[in-house]
C-alpha atoms as a PDB file:
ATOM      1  CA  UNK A   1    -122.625 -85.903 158.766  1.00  0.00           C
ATOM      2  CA  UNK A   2    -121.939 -82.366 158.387  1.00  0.00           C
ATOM      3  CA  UNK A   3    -122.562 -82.358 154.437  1.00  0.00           C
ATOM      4  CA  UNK A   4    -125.730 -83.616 155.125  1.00  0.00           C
ATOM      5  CA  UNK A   5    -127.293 -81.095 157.386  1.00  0.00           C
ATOM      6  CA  UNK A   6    -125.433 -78.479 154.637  1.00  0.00           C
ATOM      7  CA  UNK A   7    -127.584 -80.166 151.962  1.00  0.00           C
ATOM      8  CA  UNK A   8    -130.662 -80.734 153.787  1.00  0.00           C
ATOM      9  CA  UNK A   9    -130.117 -76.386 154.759  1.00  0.00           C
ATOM     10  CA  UNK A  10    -129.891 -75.553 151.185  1.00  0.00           C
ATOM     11  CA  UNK A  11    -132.904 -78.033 150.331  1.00  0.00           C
ATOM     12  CA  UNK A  12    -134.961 -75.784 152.638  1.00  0.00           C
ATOM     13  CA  UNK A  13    -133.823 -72.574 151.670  1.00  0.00           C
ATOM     14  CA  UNK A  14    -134.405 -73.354 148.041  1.00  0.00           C
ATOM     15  CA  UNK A  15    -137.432 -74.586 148.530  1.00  0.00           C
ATOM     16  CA  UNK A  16    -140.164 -72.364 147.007  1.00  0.00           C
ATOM     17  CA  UNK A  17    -142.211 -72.085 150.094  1.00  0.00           C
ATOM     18  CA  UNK A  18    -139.537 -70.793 152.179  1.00  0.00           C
ATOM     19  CA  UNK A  19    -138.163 -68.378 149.077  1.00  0.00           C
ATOM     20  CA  UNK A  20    -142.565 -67.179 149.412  1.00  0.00           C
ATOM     21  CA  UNK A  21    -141.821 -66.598 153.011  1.00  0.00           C
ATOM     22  CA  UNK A  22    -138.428 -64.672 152.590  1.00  0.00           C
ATOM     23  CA  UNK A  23    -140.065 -62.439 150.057  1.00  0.00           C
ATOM     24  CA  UNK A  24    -142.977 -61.385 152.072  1.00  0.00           C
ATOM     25  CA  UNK A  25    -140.705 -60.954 155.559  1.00  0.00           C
ATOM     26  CA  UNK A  26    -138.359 -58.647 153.303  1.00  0.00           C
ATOM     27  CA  UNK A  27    -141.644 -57.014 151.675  1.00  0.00           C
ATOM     28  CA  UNK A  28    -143.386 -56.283 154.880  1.00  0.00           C
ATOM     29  CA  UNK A  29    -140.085 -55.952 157.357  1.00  0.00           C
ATOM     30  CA  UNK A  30    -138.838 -52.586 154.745  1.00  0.00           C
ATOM     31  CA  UNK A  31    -142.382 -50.481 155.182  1.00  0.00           C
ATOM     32  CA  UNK A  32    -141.929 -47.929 157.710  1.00  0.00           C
ATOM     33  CA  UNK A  33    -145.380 -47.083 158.866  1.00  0.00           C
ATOM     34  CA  UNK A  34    -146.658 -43.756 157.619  1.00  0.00           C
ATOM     35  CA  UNK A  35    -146.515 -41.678 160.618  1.00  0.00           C
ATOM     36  CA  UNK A  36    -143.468 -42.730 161.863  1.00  0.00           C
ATOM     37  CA  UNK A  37    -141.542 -40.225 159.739  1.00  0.00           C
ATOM     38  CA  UNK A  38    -141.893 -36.756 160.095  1.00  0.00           C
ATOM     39  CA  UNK A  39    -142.632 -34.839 156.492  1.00  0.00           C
ATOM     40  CA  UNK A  40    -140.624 -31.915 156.357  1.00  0.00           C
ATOM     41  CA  UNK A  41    -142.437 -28.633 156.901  1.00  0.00           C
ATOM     42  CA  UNK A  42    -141.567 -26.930 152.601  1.00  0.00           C
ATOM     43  CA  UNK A  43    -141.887 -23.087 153.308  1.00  0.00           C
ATOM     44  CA  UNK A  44    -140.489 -21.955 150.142  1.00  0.00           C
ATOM     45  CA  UNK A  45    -137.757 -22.529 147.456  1.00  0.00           C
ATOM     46  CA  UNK A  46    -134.395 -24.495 148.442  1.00  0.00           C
ATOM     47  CA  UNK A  47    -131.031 -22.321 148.868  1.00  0.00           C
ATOM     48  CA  UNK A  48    -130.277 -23.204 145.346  1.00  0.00           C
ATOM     49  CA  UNK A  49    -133.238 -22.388 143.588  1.00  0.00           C
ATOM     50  CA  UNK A  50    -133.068 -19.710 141.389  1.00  0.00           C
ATOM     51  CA  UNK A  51    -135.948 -17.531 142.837  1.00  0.00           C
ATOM     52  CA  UNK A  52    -133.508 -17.392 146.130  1.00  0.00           C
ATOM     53  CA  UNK A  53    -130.730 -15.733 143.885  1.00  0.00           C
ATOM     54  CA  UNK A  54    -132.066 -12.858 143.714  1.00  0.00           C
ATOM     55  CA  UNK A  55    -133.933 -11.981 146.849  1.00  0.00           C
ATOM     56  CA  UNK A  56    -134.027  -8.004 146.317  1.00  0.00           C
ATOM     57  CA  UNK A  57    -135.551  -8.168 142.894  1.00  0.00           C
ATOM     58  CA  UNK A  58    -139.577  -7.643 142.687  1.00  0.00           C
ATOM     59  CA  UNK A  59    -141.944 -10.451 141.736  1.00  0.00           C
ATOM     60  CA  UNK A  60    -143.344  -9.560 138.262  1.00  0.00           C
ATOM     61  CA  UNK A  61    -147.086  -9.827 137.995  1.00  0.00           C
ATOM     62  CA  UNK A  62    -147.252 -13.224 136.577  1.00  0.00           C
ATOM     63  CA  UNK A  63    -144.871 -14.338 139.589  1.00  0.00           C
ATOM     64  CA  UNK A  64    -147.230 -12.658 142.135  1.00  0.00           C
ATOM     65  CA  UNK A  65    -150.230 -14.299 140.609  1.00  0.00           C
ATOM     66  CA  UNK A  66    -149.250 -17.685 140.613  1.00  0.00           C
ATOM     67  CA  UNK A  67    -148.095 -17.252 144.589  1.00  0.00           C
ATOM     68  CA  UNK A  68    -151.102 -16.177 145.144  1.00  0.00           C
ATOM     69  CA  UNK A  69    -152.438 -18.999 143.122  1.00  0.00           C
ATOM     70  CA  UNK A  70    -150.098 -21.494 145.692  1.00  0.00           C
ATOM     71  CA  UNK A  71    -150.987 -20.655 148.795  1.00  0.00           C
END
């Protein structure tokens, strides 16, 4: 008896209905809506970035224009 409800579970789950079904419940139970996480506020270059190496050093003029260009 318990082979047979095994078989008859397997049957089901192959079945390509129910494979439709578990595709669209994983498809639609992995989107996180858009506003529910926060974008991070990007104020300039990360730590690493090579224009925060050198923080004491002037922009040259082709720097300055395209921040200006940026913002």
């Amino acid at each position: 008896m318990g082979t047979s409800i095994v078989r008859s579970l397997v049957r089901l789950l192959d079945s390509p209905v129910m494979l439709g079904l578990m595709a669209c419940g994983t498809f639609f139970g992995l989107m996180v809506p858009v506003g529910a996480v926060d974008q991070p506020v990007l104020s300039g270059p990360t730590p690493g970035h090579p224009e925060r190496l050198c923080p004491m050093e002037p922009l040259s003029p082709l720097e300055r224009r395209l921040q200006r260009e940026l913002r």
